[in-house]
N, C-alpha and C. Protein backbone atom coordinates (compact mmCIF):
# COMPACT_ATOMS: atom_id res chain seq x y z
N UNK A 1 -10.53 4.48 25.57
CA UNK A 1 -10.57 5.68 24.78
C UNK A 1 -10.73 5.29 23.31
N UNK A 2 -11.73 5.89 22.56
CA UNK A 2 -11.60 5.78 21.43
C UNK A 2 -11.03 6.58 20.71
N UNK A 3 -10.40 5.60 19.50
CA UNK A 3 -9.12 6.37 18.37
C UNK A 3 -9.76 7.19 17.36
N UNK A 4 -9.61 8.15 17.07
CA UNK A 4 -10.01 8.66 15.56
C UNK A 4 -9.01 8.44 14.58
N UNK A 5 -9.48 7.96 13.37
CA UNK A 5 -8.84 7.48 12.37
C UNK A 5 -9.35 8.27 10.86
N UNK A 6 -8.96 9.02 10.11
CA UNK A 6 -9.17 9.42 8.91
C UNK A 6 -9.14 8.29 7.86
N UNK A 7 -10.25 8.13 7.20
CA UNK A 7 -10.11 7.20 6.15
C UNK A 7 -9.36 7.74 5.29
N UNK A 8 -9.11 8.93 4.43
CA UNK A 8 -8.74 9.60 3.32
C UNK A 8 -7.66 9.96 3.63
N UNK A 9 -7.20 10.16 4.69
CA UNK A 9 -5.49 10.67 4.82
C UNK A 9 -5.01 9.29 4.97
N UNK A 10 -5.50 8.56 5.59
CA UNK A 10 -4.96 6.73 5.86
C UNK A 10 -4.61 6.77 4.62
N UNK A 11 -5.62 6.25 3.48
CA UNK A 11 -5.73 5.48 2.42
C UNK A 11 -4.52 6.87 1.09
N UNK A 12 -4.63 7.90 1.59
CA UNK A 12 -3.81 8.93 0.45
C UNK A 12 -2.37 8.70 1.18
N UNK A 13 -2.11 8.10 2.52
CA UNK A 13 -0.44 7.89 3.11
C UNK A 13 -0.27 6.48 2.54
N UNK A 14 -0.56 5.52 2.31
CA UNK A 14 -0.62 4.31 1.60
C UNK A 14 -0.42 4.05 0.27
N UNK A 15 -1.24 5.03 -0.24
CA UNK A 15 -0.89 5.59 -1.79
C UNK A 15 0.12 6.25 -1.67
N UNK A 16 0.57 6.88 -1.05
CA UNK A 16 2.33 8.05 -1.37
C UNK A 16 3.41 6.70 -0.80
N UNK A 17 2.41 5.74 0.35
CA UNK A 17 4.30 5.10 0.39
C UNK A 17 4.26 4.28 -0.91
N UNK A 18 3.14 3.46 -1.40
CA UNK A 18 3.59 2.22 -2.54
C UNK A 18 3.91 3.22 -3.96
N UNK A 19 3.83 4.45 -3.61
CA UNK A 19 4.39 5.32 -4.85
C UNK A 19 5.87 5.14 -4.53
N UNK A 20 6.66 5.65 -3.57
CA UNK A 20 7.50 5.98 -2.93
C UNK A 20 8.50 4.30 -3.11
N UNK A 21 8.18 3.53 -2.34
CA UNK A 21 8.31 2.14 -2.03
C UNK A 21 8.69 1.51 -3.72
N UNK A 22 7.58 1.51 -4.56
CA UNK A 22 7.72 1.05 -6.24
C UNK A 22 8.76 2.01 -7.01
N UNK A 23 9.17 3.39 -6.89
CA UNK A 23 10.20 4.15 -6.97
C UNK A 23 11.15 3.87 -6.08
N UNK A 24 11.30 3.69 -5.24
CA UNK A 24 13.05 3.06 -5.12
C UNK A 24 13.02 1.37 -5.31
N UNK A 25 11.99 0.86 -5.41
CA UNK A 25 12.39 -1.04 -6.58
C UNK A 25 12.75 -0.34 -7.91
N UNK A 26 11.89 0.64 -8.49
CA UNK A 26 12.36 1.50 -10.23
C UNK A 26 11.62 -0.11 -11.02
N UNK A 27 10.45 -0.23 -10.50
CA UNK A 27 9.59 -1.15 -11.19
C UNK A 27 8.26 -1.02 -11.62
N UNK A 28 7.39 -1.30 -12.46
CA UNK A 28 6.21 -1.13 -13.34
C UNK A 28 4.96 -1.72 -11.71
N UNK A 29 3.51 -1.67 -11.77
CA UNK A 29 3.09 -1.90 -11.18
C UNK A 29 2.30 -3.26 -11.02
N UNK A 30 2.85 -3.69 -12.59
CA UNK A 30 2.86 -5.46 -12.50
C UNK A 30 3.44 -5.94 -11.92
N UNK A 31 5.25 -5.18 -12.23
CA UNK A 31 6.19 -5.71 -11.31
C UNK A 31 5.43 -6.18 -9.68
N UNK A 32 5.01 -5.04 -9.37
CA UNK A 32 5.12 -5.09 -7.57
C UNK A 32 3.81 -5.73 -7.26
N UNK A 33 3.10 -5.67 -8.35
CA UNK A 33 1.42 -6.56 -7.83
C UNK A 33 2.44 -7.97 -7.93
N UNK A 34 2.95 -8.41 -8.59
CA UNK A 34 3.64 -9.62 -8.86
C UNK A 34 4.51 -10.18 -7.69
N UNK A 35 4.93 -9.34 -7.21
CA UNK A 35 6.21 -9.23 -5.97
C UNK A 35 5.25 -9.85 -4.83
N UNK A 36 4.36 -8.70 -5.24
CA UNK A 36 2.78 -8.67 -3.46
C UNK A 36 1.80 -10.24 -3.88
N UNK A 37 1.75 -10.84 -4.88
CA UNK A 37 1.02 -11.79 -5.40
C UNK A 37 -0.72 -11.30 -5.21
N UNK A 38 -0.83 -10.00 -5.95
CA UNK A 38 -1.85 -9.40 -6.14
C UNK A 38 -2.19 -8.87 -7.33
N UNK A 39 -3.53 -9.01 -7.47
CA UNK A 39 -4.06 -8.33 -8.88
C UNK A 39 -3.48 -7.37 -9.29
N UNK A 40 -2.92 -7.27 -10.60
CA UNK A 40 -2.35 -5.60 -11.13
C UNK A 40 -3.26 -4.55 -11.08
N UNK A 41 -4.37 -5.00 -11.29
CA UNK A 41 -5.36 -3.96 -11.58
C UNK A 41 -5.78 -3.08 -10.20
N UNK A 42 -6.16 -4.31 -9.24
CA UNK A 42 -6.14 -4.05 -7.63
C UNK A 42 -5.16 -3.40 -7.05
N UNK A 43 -3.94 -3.74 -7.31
CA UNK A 43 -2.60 -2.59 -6.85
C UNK A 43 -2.76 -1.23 -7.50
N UNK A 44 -3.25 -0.83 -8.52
CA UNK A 44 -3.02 -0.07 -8.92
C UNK A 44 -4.26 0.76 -8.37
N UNK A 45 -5.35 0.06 -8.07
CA UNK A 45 -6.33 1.13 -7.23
C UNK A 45 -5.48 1.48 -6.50
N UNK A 46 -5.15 0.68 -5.25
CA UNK A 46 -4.58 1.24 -4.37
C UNK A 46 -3.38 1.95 -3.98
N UNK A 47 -2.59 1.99 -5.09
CA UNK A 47 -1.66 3.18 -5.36
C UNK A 47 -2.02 4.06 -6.08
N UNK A 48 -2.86 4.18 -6.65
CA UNK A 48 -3.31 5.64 -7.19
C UNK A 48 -4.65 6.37 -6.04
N UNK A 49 -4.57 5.54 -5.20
CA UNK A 49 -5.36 6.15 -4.35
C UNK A 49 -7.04 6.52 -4.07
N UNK A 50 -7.36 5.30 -5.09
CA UNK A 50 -9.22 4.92 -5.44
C UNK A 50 -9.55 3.92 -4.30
N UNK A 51 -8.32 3.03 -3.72
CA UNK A 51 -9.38 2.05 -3.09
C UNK A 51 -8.36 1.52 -2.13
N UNK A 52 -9.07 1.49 -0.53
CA UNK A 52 -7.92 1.24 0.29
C UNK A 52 -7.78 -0.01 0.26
N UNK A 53 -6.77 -0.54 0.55
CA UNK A 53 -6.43 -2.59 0.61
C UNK A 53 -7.44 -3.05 2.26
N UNK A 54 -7.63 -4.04 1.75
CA UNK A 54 -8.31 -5.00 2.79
C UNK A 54 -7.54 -5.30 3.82
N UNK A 55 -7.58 -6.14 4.87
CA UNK A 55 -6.77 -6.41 5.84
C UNK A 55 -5.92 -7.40 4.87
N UNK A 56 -6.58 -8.15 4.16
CA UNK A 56 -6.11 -9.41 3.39
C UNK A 56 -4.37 -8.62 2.80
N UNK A 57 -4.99 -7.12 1.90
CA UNK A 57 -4.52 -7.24 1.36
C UNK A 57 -3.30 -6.00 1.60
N UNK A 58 -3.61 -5.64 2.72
CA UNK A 58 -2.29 -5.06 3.61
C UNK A 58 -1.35 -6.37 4.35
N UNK A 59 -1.49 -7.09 4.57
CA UNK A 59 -1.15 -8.07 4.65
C UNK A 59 0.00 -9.12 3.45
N UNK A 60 -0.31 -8.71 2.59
CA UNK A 60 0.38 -9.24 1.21
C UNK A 60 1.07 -8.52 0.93
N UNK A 61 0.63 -6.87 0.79
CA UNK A 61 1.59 -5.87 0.85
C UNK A 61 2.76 -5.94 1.57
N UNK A 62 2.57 -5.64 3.22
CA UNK A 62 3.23 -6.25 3.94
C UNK A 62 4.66 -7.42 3.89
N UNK A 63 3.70 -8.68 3.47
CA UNK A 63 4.62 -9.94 2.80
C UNK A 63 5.58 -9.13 1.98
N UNK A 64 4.72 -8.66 0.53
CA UNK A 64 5.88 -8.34 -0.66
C UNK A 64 6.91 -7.81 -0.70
N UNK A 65 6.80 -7.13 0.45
CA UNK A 65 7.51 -5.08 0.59
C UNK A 65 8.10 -5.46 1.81
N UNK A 66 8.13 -6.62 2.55
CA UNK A 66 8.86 -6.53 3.39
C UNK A 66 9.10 -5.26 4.18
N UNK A 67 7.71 -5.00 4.67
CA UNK A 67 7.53 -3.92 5.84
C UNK A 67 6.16 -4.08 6.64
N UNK A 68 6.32 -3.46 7.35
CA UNK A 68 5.54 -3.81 8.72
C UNK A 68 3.95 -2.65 8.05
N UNK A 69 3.03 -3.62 8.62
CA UNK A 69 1.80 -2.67 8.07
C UNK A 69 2.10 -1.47 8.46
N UNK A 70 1.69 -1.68 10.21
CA UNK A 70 2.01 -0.11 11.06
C UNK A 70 2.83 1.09 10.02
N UNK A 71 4.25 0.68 9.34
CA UNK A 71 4.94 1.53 8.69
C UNK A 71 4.26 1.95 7.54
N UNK A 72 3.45 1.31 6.57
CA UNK A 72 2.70 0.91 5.79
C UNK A 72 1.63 2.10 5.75
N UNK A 73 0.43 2.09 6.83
CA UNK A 73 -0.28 2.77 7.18
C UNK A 73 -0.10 4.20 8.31
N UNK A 74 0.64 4.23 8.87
CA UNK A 74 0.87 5.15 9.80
C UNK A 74 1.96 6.02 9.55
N UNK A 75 2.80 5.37 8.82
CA UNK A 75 4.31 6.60 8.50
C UNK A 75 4.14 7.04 6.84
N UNK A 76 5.21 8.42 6.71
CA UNK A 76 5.20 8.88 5.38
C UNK A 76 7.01 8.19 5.40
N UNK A 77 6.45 7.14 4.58
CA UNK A 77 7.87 7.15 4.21
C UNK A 77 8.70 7.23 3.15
């Protein structure tokens, strides 16, 4: 069976958790590109919701944030 997947609700739930996620650290978005060992500029696409992360870089996310992609991409948390 094939899955349907929304790119724009994916990539806008990703943007609300590293909003969400960087509000309870109560840190800048250097801070958490720093945490994720990712470009500031690149985090900040992808928390403001211009540009979804790569596998690479759900993955680092992942690492930084100490959470599971799945939670990452699939839950509002």
């Amino acid at each position: 069976m094939k899955m349907k997947f929304d790119k724009d609700k994916i990539k806008d739930r990703i943007s609300s958790n590293l909003l969400k996620i960087r509000g309870e650290y109560g840190c800048s978005q250097r801070e958490m590109s720093q945490k994720c060992h990712i470009n500031r500029n690149m985090y900040g696409l992808w928390e403001d919701g211009y540009v979804m992360p790569s596998a690479l870089g759900l993955l680092s996310l992942s690492e930084g944030l100490g959470i599971s992609i799945d939670d990452l991409v699939k839950k509002d948390l």
